[in-house]
C-alpha atoms as a PDB file:
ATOM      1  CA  UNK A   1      -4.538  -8.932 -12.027  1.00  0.00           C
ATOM      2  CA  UNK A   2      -7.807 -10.209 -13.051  1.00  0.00           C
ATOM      3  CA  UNK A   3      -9.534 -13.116 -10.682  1.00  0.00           C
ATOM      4  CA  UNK A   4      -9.385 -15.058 -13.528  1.00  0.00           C
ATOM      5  CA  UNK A   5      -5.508 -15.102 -13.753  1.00  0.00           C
ATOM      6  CA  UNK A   6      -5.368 -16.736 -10.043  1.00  0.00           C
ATOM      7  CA  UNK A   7      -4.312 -20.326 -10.232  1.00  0.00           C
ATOM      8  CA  UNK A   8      -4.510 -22.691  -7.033  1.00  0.00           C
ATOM      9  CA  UNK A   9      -1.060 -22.621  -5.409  1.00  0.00           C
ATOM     10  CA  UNK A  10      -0.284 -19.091  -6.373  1.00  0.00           C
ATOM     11  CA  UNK A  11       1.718 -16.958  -3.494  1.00  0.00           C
ATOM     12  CA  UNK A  12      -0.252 -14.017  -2.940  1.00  0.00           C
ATOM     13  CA  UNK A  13      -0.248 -10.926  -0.263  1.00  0.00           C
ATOM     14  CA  UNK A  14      -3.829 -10.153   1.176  1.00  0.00           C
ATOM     15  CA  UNK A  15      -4.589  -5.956   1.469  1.00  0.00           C
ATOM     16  CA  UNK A  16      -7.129  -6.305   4.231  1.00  0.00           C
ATOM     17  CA  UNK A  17      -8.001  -3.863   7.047  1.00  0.00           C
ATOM     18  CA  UNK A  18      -8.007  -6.010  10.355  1.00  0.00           C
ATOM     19  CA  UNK A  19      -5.763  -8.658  11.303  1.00  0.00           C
ATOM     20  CA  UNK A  20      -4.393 -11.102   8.549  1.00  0.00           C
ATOM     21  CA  UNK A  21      -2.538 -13.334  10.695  1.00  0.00           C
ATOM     22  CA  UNK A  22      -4.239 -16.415   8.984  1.00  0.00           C
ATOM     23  CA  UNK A  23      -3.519 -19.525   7.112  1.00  0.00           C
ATOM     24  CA  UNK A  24      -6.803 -19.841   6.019  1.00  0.00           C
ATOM     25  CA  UNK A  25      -8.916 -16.843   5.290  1.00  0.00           C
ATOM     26  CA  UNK A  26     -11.646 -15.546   2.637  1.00  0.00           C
ATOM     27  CA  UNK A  27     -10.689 -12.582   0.539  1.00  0.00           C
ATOM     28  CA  UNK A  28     -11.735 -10.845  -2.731  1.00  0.00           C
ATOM     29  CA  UNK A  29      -9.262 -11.399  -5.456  1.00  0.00           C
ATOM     30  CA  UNK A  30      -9.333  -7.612  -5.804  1.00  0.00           C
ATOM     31  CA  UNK A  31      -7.510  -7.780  -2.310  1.00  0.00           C
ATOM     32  CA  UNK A  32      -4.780  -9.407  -3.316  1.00  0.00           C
ATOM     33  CA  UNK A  33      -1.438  -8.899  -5.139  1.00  0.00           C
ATOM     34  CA  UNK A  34       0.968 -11.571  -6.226  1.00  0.00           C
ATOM     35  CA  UNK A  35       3.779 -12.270  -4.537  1.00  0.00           C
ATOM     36  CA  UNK A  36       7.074 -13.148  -6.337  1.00  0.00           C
ATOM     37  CA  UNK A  37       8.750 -16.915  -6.499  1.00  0.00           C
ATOM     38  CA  UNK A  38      12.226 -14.642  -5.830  1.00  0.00           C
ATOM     39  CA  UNK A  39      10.647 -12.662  -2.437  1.00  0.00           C
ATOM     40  CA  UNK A  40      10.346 -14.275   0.812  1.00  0.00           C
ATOM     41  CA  UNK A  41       7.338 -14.547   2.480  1.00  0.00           C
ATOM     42  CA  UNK A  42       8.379 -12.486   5.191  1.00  0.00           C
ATOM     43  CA  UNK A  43       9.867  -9.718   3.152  1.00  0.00           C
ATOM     44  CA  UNK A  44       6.114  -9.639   1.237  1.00  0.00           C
ATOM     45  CA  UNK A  45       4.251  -9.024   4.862  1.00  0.00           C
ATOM     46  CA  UNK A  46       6.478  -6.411   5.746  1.00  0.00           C
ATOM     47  CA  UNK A  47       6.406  -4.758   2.525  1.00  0.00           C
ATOM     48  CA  UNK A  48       2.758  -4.888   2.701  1.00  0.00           C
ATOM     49  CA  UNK A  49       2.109  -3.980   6.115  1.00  0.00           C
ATOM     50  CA  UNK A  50       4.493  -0.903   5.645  1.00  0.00           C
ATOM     51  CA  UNK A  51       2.744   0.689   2.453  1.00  0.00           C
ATOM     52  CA  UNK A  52      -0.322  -0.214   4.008  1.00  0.00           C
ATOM     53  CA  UNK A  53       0.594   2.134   6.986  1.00  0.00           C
ATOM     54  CA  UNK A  54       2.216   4.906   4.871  1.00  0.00           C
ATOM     55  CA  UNK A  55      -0.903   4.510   2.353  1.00  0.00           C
ATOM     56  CA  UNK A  56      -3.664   4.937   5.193  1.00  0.00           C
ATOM     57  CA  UNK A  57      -1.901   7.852   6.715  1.00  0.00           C
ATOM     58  CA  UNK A  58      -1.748   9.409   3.615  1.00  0.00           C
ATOM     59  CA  UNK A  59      -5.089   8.845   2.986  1.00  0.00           C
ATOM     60  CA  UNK A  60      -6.192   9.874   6.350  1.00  0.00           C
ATOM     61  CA  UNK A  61      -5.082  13.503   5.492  1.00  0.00           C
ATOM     62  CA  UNK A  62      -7.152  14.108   2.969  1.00  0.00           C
ATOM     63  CA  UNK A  63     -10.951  15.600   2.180  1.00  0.00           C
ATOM     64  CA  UNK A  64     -13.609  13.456   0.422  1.00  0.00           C
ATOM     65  CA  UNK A  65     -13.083  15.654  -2.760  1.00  0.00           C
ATOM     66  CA  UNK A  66      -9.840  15.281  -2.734  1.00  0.00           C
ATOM     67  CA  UNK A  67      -9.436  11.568  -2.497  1.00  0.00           C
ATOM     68  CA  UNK A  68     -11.593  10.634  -5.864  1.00  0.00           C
ATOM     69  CA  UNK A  69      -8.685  12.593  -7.286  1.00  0.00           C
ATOM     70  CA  UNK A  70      -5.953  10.311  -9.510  1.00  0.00           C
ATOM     71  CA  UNK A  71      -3.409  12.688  -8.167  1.00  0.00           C
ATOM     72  CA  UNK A  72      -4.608  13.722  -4.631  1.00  0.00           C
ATOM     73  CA  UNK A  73      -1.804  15.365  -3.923  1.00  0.00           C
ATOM     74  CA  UNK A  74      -1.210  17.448  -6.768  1.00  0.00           C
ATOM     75  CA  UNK A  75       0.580  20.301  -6.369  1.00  0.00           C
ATOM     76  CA  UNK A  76       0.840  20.107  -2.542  1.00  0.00           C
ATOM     77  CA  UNK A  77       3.761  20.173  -0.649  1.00  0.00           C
ATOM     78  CA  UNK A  78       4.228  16.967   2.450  1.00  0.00           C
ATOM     79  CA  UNK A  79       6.085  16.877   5.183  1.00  0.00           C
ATOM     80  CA  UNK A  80       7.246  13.848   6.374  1.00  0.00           C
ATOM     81  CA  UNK A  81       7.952  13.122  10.315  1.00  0.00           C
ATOM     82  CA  UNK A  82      10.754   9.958  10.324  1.00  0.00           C
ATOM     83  CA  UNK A  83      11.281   9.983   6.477  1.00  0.00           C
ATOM     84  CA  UNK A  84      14.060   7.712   7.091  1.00  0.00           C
ATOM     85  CA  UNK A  85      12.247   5.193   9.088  1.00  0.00           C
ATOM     86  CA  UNK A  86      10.550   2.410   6.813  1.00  0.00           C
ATOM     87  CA  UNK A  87       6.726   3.581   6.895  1.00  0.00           C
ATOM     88  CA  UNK A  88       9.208   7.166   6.136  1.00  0.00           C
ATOM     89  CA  UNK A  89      10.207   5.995   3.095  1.00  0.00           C
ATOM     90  CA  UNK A  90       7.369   4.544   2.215  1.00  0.00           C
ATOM     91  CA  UNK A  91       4.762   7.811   2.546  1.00  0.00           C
ATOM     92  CA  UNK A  92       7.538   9.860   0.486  1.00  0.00           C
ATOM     93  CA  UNK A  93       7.245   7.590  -2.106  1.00  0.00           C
ATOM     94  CA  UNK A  94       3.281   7.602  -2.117  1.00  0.00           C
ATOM     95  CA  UNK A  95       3.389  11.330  -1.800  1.00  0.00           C
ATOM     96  CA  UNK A  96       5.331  11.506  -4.381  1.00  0.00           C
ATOM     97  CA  UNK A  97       3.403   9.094  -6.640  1.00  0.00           C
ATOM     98  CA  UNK A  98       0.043  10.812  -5.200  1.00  0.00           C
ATOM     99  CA  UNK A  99       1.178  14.246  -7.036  1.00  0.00           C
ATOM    100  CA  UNK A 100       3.235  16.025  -4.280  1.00  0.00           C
ATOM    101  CA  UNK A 101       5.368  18.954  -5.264  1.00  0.00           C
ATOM    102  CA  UNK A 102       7.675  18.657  -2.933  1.00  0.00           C
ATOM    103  CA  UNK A 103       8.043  16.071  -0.032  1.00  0.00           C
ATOM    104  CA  UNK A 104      10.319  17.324   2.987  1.00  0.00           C
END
């Protein structure tokens, strides 16, 4: 979403790197992502705190080349440790969006 589409009073999700336990706090727009009316507020923080995890783990495993990739993963094949856990579930998915072959 561009900056220019915020509006005062819009429910947003901050992607920051250090604690975000805030009421007030100054962010880019670019890290942010709207939050749905229909999603509780609570649901949003885990969802974001989970893909966070699962994204920076992901992210974590791989070389400088390979992250400027769009598909860093292409090709590959991940294995997951606690796939059925919620930060689980969430790196398959990324894997699998990233380019993974197979995710096990």
């Amino acid at each position: 979403m561009d900056e220019n589409e915020w509006k005062k009073g819009d429910r947003v999700a901050a992607l920051i790197r250090t604690g975000g336990n805030a009421r007030y706090a100054v962010i880019p727009s670019s890290s942010l992502v709207h939050v749905p009316k229909s999603i509780d507020a609570a649901e949003a923080v885990c969802m974001v705190s989970t893909y966070m995890t699962a994204y920076q783990a992901l992210k974590m495993t791989l070389d400088s080349e390979e992250k400027k990739g769009s598909k860093p993963f292409g090709g590959k094949k991940v294995l997951v440790v606690g796939g059925t856990g919620p930060v689980g579930q969430a790196l398959v998915q990324l894997a699998l969006k990233a380019g993974a072959e197979e995710v096990y």
